[in-house]
C-alpha atoms as a PDB file:
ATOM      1  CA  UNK A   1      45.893 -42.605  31.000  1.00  0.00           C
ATOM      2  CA  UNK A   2      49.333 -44.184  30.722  1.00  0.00           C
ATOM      3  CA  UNK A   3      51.938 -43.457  33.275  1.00  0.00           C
ATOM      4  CA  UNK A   4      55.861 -43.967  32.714  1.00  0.00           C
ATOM      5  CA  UNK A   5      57.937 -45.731  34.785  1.00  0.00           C
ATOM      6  CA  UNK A   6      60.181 -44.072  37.644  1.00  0.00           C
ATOM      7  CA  UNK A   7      61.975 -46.815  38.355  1.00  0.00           C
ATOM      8  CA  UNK A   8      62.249 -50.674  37.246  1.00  0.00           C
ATOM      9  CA  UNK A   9      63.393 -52.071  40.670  1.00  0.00           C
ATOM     10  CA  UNK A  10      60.584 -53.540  42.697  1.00  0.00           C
ATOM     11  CA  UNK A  11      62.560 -52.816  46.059  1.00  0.00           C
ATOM     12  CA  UNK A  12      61.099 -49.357  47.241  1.00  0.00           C
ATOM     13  CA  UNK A  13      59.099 -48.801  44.522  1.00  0.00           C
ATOM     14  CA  UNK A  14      57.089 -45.704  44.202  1.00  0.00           C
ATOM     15  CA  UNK A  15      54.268 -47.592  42.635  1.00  0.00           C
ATOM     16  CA  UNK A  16      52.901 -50.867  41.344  1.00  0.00           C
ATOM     17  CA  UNK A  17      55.794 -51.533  38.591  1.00  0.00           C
ATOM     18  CA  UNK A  18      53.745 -54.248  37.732  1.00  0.00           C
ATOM     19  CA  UNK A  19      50.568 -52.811  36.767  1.00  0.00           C
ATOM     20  CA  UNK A  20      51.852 -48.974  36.501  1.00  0.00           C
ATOM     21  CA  UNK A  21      49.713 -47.244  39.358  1.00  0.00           C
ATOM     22  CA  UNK A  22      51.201 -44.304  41.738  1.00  0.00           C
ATOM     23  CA  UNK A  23      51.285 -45.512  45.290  1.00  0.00           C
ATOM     24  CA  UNK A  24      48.708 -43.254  47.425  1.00  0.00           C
ATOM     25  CA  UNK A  25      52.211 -41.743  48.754  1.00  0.00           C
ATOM     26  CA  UNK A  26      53.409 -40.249  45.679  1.00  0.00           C
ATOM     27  CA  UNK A  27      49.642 -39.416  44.781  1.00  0.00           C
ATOM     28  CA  UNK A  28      49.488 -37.172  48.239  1.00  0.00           C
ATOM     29  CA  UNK A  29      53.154 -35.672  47.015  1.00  0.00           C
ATOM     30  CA  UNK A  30      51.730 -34.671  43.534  1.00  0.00           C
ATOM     31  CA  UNK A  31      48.413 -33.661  44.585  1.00  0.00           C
ATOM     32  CA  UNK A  32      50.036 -31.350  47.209  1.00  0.00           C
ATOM     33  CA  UNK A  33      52.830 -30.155  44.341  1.00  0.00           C
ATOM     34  CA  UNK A  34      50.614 -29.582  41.477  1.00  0.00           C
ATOM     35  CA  UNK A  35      48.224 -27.252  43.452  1.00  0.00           C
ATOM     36  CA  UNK A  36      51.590 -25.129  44.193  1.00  0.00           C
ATOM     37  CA  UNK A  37      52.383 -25.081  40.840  1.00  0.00           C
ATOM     38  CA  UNK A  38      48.938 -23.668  39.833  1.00  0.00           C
ATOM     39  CA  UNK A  39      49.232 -21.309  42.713  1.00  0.00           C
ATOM     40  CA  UNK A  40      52.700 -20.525  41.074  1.00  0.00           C
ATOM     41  CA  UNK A  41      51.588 -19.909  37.935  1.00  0.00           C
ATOM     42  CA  UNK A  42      48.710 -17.915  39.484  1.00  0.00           C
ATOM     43  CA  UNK A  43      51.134 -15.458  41.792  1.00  0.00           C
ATOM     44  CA  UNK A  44      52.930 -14.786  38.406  1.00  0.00           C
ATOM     45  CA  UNK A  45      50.015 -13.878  36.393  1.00  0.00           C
ATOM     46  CA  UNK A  46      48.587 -11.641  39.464  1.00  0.00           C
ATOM     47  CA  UNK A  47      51.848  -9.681  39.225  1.00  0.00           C
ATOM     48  CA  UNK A  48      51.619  -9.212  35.504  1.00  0.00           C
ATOM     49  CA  UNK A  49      47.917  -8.197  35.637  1.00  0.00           C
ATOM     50  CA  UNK A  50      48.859  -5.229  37.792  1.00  0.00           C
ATOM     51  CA  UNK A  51      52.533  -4.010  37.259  1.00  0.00           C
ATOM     52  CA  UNK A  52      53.764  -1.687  34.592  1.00  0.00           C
ATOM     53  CA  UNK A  53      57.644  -1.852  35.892  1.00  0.00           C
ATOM     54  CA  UNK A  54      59.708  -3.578  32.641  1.00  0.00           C
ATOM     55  CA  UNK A  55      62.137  -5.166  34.892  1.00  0.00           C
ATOM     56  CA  UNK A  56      59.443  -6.913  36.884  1.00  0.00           C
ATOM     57  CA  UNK A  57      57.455  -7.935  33.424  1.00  0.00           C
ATOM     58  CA  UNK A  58      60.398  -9.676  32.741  1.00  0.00           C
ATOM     59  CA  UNK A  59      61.160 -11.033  35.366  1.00  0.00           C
ATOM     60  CA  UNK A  60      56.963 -12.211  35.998  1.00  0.00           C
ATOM     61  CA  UNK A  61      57.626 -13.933  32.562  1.00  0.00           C
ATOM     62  CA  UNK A  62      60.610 -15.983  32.705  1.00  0.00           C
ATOM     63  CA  UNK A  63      58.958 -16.913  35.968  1.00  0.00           C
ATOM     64  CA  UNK A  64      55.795 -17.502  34.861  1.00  0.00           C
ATOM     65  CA  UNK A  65      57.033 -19.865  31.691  1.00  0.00           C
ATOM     66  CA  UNK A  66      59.213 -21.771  33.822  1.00  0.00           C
ATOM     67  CA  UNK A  67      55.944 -22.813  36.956  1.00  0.00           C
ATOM     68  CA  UNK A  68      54.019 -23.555  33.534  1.00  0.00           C
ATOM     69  CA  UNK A  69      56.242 -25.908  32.502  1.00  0.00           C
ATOM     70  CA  UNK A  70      56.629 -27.591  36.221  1.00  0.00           C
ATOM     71  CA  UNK A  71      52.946 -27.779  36.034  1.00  0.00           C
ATOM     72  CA  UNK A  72      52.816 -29.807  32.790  1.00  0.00           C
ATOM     73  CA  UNK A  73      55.024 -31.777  34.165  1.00  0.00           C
ATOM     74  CA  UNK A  74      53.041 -32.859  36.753  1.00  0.00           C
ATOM     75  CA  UNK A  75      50.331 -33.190  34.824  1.00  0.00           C
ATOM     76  CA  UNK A  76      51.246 -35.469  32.722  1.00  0.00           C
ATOM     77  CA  UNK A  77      51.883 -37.646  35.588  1.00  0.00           C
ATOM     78  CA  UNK A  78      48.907 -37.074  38.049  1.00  0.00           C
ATOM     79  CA  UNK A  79      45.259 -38.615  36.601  1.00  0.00           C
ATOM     80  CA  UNK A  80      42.963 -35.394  36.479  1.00  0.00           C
ATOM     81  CA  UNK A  81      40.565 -37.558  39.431  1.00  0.00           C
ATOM     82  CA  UNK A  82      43.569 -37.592  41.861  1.00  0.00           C
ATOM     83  CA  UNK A  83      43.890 -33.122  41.661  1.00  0.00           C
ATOM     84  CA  UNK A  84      43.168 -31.518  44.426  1.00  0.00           C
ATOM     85  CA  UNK A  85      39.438 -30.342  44.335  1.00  0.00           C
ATOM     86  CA  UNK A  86      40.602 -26.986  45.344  1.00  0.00           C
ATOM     87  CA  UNK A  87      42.223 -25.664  42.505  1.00  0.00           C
ATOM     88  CA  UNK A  88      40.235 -22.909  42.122  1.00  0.00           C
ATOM     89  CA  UNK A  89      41.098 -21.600  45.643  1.00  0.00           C
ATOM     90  CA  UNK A  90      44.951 -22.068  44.928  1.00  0.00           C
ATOM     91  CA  UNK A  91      44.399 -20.041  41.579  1.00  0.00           C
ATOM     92  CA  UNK A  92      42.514 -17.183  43.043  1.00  0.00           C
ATOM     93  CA  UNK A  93      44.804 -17.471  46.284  1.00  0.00           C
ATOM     94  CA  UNK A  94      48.067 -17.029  44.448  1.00  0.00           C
ATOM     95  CA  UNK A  95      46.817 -14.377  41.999  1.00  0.00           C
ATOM     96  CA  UNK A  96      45.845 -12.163  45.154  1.00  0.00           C
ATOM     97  CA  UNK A  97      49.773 -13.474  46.730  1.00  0.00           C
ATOM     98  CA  UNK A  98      51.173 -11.771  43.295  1.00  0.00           C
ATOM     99  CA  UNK A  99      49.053  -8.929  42.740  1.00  0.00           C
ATOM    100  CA  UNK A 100      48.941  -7.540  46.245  1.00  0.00           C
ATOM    101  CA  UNK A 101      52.835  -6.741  46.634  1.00  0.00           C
ATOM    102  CA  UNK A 102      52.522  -5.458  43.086  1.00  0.00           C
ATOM    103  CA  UNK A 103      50.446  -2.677  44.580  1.00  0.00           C
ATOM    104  CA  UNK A 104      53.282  -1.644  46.800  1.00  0.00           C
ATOM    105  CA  UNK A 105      56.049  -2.270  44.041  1.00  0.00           C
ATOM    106  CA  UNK A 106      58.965  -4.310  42.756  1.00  0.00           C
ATOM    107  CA  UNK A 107      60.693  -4.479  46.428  1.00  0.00           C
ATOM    108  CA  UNK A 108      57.290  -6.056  47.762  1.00  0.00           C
ATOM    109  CA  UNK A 109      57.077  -8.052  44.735  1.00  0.00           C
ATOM    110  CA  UNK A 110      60.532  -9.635  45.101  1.00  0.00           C
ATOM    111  CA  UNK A 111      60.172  -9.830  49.253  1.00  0.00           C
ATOM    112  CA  UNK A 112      56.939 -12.293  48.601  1.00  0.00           C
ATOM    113  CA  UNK A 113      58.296 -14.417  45.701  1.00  0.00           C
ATOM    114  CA  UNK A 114      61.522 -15.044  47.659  1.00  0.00           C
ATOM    115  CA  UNK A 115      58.955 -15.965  50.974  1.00  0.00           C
ATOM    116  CA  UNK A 116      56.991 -18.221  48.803  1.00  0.00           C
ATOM    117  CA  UNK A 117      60.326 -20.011  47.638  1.00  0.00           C
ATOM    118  CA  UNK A 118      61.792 -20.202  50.935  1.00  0.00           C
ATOM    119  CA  UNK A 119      58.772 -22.395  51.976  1.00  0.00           C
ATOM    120  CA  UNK A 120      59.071 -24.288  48.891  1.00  0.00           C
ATOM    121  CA  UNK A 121      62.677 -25.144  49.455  1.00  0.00           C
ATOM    122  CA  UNK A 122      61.056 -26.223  53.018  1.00  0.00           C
ATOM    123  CA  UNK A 123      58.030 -28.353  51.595  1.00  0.00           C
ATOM    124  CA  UNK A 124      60.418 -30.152  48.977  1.00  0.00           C
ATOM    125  CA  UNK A 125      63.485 -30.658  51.408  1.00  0.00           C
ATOM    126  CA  UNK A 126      60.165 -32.624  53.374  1.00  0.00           C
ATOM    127  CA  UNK A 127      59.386 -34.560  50.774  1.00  0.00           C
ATOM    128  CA  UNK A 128      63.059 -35.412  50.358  1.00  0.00           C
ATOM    129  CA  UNK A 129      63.570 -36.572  53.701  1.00  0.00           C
ATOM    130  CA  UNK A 130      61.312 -39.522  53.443  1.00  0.00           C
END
């Protein structure tokens, strides 16, 4: 699999410009990012297999397309060998995060999603800091 470039500058390079190979770094970064993104898109689909509210179906959708797309993203960066080998947990982890408030309603349902972004903003502005 081919990577892209991030950068051309050899100084602080994320990975070997020379021969196009993620530094173990970044590889821990994406590894830990893509399995949120598949619990994302999981939490999303949990929602959607249990609510009937049209506001929230909406809402579960946009959503939904958007961690998809993140997800792709990283995958077409991170070599399927370097994925965490817990996927399945993540998926089956973040389908019970988004079904379970949807149980309760659209308040629960829009208390967890804006808990599970909180700690995202907290895990990214980590990754940041660096």
């Amino acid at each position: 699999m081919a990577f892209g470039k991030v950068n051309d500058i050899d100084d602080g390079c994320f990975y070997d410009c020379e021969n196009h190979t993620l530094s173990n770094w970044i590889l821990r970064e994406l590894r830990s990012n893509h399995a949120g993104e598949t619990g994302a898109v999981a939490i999303y689909k949990g929602i959607l297999w249990l609510t009937l509210d049209p506001t929230v179906i909406r809402f579960a959708e946009e959503h939904l397309g958007s961690e998809r797309r993140h997800l792709a993203a990283i995958e077409g960066i991170l070599p399927p060998t370097k994925r965490s080998s817990l996927l399945l947990l993540w998926s089956i982890a973040g389908f019970l995060v988004g079904m379970a408030p949807a149980i309760f309603g659209p308040r629960a349902i829009y208390v967890t999603i804006e808990a599970v972004e909180q700690f995202v903003v907290r895990h990214y502005d980590s990754q940041s800091s660096v």
